[in-house]
Protein backbone atom coordinates (compact mmCIF):
# COMPACT_ATOMS: atom_id res chain seq x y z
CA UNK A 1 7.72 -4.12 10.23
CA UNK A 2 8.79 -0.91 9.28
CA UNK A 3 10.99 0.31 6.56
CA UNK A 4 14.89 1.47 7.73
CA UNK A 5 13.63 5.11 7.26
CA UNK A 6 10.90 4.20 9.65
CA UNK A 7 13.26 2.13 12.13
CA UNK A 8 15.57 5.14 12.58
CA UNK A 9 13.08 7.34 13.31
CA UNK A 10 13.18 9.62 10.37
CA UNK A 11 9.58 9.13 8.82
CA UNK A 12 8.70 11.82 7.14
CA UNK A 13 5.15 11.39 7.04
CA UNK A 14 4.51 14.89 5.62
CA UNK A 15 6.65 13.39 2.21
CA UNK A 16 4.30 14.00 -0.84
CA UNK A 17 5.68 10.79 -1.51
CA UNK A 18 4.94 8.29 1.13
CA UNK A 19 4.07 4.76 0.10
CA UNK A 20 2.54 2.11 2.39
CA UNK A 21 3.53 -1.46 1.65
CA UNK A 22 1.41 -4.12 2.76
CA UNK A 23 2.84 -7.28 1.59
CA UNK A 24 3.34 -10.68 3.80
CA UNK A 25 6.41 -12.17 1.86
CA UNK A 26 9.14 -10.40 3.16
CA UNK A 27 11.46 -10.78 -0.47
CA UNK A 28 8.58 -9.00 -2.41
CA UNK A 29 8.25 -6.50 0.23
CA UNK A 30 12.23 -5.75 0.37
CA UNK A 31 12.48 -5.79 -3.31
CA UNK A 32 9.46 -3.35 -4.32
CA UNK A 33 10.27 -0.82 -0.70
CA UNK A 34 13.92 -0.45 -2.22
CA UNK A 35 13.06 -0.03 -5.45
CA UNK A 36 11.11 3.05 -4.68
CA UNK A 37 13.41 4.30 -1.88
CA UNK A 38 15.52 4.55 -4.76
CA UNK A 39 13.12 6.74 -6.59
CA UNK A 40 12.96 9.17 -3.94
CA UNK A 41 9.52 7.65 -2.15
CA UNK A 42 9.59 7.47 1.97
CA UNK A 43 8.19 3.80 2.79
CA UNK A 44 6.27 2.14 5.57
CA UNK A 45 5.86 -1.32 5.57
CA UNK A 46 3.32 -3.49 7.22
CA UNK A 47 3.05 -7.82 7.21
CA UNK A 48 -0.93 -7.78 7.81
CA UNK A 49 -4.34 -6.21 7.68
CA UNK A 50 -4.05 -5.07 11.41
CA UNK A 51 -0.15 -3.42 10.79
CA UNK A 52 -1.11 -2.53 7.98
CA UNK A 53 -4.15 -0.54 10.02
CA UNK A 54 -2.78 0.61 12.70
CA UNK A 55 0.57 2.15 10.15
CA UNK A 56 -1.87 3.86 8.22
CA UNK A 57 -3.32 5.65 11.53
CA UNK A 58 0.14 7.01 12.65
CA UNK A 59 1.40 7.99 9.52
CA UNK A 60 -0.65 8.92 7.12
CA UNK A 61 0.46 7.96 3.88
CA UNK A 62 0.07 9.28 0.70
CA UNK A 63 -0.94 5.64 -1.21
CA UNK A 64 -1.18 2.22 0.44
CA UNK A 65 0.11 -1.08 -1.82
CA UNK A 66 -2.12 -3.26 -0.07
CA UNK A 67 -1.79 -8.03 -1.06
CA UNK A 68 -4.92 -8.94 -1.04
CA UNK A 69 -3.83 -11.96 0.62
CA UNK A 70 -2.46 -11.32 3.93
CA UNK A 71 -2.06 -13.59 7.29
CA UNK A 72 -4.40 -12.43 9.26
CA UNK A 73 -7.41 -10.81 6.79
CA UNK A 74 -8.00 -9.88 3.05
CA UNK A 75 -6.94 -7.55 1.62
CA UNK A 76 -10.53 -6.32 0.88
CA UNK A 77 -11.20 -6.74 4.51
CA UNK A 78 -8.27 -4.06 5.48
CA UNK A 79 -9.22 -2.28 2.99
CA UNK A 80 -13.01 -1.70 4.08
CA UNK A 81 -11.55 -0.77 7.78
CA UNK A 82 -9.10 1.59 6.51
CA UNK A 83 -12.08 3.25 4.40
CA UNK A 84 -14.33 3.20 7.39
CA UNK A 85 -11.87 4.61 9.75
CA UNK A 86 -11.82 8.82 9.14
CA UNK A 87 -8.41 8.79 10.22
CA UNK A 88 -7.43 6.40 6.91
CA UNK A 89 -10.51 6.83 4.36
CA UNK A 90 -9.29 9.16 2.04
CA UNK A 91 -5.67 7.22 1.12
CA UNK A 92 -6.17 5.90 -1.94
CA UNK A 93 -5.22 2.09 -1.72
CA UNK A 94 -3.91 0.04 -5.06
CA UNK A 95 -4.77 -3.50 -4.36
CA UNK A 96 -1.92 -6.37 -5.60
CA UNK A 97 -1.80 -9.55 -5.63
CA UNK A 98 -0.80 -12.25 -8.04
CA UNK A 99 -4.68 -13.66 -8.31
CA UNK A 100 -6.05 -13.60 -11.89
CA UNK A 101 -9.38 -12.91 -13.06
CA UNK A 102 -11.88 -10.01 -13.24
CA UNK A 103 -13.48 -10.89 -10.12
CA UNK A 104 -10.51 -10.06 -7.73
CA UNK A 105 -10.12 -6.74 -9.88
CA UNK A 106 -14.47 -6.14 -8.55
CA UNK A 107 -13.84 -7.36 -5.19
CA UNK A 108 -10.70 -4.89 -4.57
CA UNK A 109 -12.97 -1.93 -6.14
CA UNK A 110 -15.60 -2.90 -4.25
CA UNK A 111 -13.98 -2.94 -1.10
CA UNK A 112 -13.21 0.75 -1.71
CA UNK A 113 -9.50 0.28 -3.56
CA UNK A 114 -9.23 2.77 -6.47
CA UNK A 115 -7.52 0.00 -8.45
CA UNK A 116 -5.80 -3.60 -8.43
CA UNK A 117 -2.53 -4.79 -10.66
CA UNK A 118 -1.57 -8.64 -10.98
CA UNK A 119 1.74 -9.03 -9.67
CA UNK A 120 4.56 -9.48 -10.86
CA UNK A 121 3.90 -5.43 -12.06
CA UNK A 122 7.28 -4.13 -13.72
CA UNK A 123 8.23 -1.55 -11.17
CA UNK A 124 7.82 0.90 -13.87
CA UNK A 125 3.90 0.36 -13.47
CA UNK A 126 3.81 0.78 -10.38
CA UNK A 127 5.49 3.73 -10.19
CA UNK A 128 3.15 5.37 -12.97
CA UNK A 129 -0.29 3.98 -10.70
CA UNK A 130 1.42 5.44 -7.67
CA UNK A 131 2.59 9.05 -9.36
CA UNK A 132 -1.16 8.84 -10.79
CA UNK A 133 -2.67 9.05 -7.67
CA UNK A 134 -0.31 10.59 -5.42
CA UNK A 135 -1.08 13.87 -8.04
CA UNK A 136 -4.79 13.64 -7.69
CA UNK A 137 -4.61 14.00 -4.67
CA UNK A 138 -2.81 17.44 -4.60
């Protein structure tokens, strides 16, 4: 699933300020893509580990918001094929999820994620991760 932007065919997937969303439950999804839309961010969307895989090979995004609980994989499992894939490896991805404990904040490192926030994350937040690294990587 793709974001309207996406749908109408106006990604632009040059935008300094392109966000992947990887999140299975479509309300969280809608809520947290409109949020940002509002805040000037282009968004692409993506229900599971292989959309969310194949999204991130077409359009290069500047960040990816990856669950770590998705359909069809883990998020740590996307996350290690996106960093083995040269096409995807040097997006930063910010693992979320609503699991608690230090050991889902090691496994999403591990995996190759730069960092992990326990959902719900007050949009604020996420905004400051994602303007965090979005600028280290200019």
């Amino acid at each position: 699933m793709f974001s309207k932007k996406a749908r109408k065919g106006k990604l632009d997937t040059l935008n300094a300020k392109h966000v992947l969303i990887v999140e299975d439950n479509p309300h969280l999804r809608r809520i947290l893509a409109g949020a940002l839309e509002q805040r000037g961010y282009t968004i692409s969307e993506a229900t599971t580990g292989d959309e969310a895989i194949v999204t991130a090979s077409k359009e290069n995004p500047k960040l990816i918001l990856l669950d770590l609980t998705l359909p069809d994989m883990t998020g740590t499992e996307a996350a290690r094929a996106l960093k083995q894939n040269p096409q995807t490896a040097h997006i930063p991805i910010i693992g979320c999820s609503a699991h608690f404990g230090s050991e889902w904040r090691e496994q999403a490192l591990r995996s190759g994620m730069v960092g992990y926030v326990q959902k719900p994350v007050p949009l604020k937040e996420i905004e400051a991760i994602i303007e965090q690294f979005i600028l280290l990587e200019r």
